[in-house]
C-alpha atoms as a PDB file:
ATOM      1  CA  UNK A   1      -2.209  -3.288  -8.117  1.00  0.00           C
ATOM      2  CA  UNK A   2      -4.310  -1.947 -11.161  1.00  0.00           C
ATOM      3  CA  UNK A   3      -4.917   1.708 -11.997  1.00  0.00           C
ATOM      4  CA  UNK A   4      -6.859   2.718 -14.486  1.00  0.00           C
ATOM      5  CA  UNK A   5      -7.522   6.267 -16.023  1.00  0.00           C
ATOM      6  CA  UNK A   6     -10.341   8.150 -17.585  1.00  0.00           C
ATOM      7  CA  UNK A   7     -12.919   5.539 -17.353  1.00  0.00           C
ATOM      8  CA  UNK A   8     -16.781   5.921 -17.381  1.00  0.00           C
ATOM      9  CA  UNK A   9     -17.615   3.945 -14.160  1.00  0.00           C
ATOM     10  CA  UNK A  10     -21.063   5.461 -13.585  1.00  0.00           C
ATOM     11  CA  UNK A  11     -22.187   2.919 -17.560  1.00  0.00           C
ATOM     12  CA  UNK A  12     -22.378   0.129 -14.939  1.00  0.00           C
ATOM     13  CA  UNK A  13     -23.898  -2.076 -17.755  1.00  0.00           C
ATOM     14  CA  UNK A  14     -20.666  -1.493 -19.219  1.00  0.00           C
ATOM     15  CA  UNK A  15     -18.998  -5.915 -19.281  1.00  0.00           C
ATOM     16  CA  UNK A  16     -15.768  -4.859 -18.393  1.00  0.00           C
ATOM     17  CA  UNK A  17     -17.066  -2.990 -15.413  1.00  0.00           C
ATOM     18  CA  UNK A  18     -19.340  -5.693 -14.410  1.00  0.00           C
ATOM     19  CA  UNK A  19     -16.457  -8.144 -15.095  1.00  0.00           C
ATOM     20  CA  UNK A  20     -14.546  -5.958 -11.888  1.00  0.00           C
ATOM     21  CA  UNK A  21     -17.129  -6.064  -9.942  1.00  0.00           C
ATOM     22  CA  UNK A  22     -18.255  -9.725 -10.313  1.00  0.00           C
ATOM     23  CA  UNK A  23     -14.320 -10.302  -9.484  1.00  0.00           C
ATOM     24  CA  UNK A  24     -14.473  -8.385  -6.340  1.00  0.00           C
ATOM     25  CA  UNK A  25     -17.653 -10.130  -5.183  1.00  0.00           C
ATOM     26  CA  UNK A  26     -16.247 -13.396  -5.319  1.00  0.00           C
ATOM     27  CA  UNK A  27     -13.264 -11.934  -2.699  1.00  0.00           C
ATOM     28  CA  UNK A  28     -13.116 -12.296   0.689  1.00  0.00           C
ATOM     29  CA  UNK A  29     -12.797  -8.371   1.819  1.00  0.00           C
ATOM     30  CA  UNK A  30      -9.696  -9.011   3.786  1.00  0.00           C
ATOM     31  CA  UNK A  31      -8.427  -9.854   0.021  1.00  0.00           C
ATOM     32  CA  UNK A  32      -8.430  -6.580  -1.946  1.00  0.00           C
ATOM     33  CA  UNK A  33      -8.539  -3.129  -1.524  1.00  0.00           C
ATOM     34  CA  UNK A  34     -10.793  -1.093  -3.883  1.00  0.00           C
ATOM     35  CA  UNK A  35     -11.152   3.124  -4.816  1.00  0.00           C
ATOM     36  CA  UNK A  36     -12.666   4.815  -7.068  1.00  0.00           C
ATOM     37  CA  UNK A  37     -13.012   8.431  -7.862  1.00  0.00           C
ATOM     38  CA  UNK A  38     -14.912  10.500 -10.250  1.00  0.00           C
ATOM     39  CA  UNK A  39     -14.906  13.898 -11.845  1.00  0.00           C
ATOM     40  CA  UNK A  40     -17.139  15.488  -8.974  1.00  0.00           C
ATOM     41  CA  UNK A  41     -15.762  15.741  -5.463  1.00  0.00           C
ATOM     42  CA  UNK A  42     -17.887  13.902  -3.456  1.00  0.00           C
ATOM     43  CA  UNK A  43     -18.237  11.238  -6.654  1.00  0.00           C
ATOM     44  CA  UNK A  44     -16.033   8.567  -5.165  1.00  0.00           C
ATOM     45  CA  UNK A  45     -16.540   4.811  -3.324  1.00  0.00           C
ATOM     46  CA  UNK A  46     -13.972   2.141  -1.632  1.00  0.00           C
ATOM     47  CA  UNK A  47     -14.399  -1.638  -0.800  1.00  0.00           C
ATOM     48  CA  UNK A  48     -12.670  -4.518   0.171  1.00  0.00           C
ATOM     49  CA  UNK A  49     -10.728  -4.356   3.995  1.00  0.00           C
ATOM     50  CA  UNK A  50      -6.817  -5.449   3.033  1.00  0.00           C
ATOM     51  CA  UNK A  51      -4.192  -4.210   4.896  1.00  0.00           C
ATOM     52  CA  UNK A  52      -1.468  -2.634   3.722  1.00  0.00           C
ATOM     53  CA  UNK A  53       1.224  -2.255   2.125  1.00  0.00           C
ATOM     54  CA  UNK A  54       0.521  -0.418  -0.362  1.00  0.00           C
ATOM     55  CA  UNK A  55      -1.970   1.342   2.033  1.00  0.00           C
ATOM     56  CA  UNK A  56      -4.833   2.976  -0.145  1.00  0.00           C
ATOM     57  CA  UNK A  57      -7.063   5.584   1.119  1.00  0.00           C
ATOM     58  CA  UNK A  58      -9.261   8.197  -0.428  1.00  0.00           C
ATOM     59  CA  UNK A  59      -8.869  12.638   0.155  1.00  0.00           C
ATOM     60  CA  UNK A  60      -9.870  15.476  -0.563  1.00  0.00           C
ATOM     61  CA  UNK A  61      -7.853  18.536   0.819  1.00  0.00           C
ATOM     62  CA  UNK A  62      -7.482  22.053   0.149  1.00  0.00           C
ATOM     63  CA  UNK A  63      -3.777  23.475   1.427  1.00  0.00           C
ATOM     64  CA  UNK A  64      -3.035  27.246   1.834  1.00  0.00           C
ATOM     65  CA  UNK A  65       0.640  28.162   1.455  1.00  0.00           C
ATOM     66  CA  UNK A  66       1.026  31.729   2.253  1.00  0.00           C
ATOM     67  CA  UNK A  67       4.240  33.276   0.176  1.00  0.00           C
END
């Protein structure tokens, strides 16, 4: 498992991100699991089919806790 922080994804001429990518392609989808998410909410993408564990999903929530 990889995690990286604060990286500009959307520079997708960027050769580290196109090293990633070319990576994934060469994966069967049962092989990795892939997320991304950006600054905006919506801003987010995931690829690859593996099954977990570690099980890796995208969310967005809002909770309410009343005091």
């Amino acid at each position: 498992m990889y995690r990286w922080c604060c990286i500009k994804w959307y520079d997708e001429s960027c050769p580290g991100i196109i090293a990633i990518m070319d990576a994934l392609a060469c994966l069967d989808e049962t092989q990795y699991r892939f997320a991304r998410t950006g600054e905006e909410c919506m801003d987010w993408d995931k690829r690859g089919n593996m099954k977990g564990p570690p099980n890796i999903t995208i969310s967005a929530e809002i909770e309410i806790i009343e005091i």
